[in-house]
N, C-alpha and C. Protein backbone atom coordinates (compact mmCIF):
# COMPACT_ATOMS: atom_id res chain seq x y z
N UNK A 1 2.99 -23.32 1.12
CA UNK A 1 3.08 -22.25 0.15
C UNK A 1 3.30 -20.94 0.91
N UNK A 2 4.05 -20.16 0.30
CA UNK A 2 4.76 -18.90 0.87
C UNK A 2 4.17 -17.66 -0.09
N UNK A 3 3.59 -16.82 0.43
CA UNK A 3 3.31 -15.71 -0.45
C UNK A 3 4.09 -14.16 0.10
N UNK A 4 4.16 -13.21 -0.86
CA UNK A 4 5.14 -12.45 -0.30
C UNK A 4 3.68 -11.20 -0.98
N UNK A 5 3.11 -10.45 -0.06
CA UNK A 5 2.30 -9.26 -0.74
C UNK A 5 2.92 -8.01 -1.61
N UNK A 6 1.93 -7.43 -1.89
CA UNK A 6 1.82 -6.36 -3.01
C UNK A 6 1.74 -5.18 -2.21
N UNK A 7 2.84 -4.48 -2.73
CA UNK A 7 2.63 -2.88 -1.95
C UNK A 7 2.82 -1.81 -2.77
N UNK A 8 2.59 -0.50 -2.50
CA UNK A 8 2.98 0.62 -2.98
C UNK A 8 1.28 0.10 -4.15
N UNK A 9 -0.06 0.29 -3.31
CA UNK A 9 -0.88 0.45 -4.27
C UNK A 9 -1.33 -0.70 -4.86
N UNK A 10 -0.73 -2.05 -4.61
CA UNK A 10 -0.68 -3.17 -5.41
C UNK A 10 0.43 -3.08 -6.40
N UNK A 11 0.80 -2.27 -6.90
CA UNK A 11 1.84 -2.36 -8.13
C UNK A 11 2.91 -2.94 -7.99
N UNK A 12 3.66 -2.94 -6.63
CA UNK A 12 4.56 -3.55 -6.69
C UNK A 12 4.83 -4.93 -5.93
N UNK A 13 5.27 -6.14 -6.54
CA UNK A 13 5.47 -7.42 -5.83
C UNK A 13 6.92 -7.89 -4.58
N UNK A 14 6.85 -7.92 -3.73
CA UNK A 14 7.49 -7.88 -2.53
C UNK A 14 8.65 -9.16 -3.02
N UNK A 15 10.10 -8.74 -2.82
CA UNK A 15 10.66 -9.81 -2.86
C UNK A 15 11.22 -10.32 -1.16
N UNK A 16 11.86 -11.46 -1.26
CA UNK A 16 12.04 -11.60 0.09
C UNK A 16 12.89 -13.24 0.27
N UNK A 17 13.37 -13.35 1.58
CA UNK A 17 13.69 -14.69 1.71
C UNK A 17 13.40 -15.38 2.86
N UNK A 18 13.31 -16.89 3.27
CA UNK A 18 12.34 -17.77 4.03
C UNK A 18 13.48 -18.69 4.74
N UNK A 19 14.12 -18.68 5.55
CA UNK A 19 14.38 -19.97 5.58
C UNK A 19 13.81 -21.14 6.65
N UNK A 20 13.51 -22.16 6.04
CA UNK A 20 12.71 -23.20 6.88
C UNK A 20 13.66 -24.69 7.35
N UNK A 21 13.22 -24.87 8.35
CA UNK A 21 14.04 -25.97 8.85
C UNK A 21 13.34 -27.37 8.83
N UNK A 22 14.35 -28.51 8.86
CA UNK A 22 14.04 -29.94 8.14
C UNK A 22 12.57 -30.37 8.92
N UNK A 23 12.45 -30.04 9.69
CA UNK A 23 10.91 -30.11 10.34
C UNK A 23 9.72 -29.35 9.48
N UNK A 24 10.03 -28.22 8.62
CA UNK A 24 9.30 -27.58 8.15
C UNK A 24 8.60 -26.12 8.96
N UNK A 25 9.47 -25.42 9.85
CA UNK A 25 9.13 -24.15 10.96
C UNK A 25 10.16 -23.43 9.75
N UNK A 26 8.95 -22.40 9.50
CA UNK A 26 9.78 -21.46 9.31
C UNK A 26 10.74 -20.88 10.38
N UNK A 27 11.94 -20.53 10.47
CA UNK A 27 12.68 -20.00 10.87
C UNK A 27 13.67 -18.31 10.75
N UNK A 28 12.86 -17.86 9.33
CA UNK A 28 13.27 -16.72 9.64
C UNK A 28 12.31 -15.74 8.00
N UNK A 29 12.08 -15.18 8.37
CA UNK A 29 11.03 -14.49 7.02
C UNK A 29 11.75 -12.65 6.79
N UNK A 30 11.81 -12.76 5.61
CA UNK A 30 12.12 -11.16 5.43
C UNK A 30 11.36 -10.71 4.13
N UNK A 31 10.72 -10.09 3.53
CA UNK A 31 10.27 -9.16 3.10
C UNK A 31 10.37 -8.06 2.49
N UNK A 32 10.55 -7.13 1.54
CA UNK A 32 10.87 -6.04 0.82
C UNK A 32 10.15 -5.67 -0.27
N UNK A 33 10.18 -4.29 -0.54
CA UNK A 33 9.49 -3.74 -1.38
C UNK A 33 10.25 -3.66 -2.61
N UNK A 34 11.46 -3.17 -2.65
CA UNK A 34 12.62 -3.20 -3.06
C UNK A 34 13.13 -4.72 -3.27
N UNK A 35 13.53 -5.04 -4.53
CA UNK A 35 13.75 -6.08 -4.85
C UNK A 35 15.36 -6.59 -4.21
N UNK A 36 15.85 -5.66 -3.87
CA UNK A 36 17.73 -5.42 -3.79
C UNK A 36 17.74 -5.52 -2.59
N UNK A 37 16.40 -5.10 -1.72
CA UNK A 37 16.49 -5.67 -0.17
C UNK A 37 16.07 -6.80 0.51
N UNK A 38 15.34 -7.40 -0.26
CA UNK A 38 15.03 -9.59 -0.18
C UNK A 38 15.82 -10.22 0.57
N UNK A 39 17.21 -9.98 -0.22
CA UNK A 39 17.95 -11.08 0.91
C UNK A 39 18.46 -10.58 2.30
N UNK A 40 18.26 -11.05 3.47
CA UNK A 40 18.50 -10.65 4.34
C UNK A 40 19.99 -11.74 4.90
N UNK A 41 20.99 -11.24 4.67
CA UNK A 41 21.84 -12.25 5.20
C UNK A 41 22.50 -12.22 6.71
N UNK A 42 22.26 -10.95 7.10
CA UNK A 42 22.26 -11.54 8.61
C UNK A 42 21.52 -11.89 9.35
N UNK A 43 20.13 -11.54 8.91
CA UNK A 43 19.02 -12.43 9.90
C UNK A 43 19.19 -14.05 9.47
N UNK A 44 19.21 -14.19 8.00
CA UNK A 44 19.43 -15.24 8.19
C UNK A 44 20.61 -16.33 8.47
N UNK A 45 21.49 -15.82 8.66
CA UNK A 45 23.01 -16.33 9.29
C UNK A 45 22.83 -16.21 11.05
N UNK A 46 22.25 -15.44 11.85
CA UNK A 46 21.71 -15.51 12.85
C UNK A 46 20.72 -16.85 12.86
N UNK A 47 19.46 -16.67 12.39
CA UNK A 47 18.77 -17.69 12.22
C UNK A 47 19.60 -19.08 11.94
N UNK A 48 20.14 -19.69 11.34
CA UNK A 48 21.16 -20.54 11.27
C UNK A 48 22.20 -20.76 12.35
N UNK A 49 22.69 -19.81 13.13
CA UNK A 49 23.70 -20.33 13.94
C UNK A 49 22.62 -20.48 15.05
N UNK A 50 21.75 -19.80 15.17
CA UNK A 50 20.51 -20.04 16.53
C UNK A 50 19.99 -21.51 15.94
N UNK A 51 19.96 -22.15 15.02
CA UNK A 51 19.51 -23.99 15.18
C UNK A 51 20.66 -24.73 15.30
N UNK A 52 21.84 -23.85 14.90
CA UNK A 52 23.30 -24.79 14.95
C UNK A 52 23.23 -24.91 16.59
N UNK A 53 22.68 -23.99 17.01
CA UNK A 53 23.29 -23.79 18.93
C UNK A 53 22.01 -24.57 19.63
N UNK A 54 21.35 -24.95 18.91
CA UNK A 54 19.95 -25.72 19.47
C UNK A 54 20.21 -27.15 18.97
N UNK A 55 21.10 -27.78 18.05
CA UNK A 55 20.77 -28.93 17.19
C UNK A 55 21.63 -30.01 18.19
């Protein structure tokens, strides 16, 4: 289970994205207060070509 915290006071709920690999390691976590900033697509396209270059 993945929880993403409460900021700005508690009021606001953090969006964000995880990606985990077939082993179950997370591999890359991002975080935001801002709902429009969650997805992180170059960490996680980094994160991805760093297990492509390990697999």
């Amino acid at each position: 289970m993945i929880g993403l915290g409460r900021k700005v006071f508690g009021s606001m709920q953090q969006s964000g994205s995880v990606l985990i690999d077939s082993q179950g390691v997370i591999r890359h976590a991002h975080g935001a207060t801002m709902p429009t900033g969650g997805y992180d697509k170059k960490g996680i396209t980094a994160a991805v070509q760093d297990l492509r270059a390990h697999a």
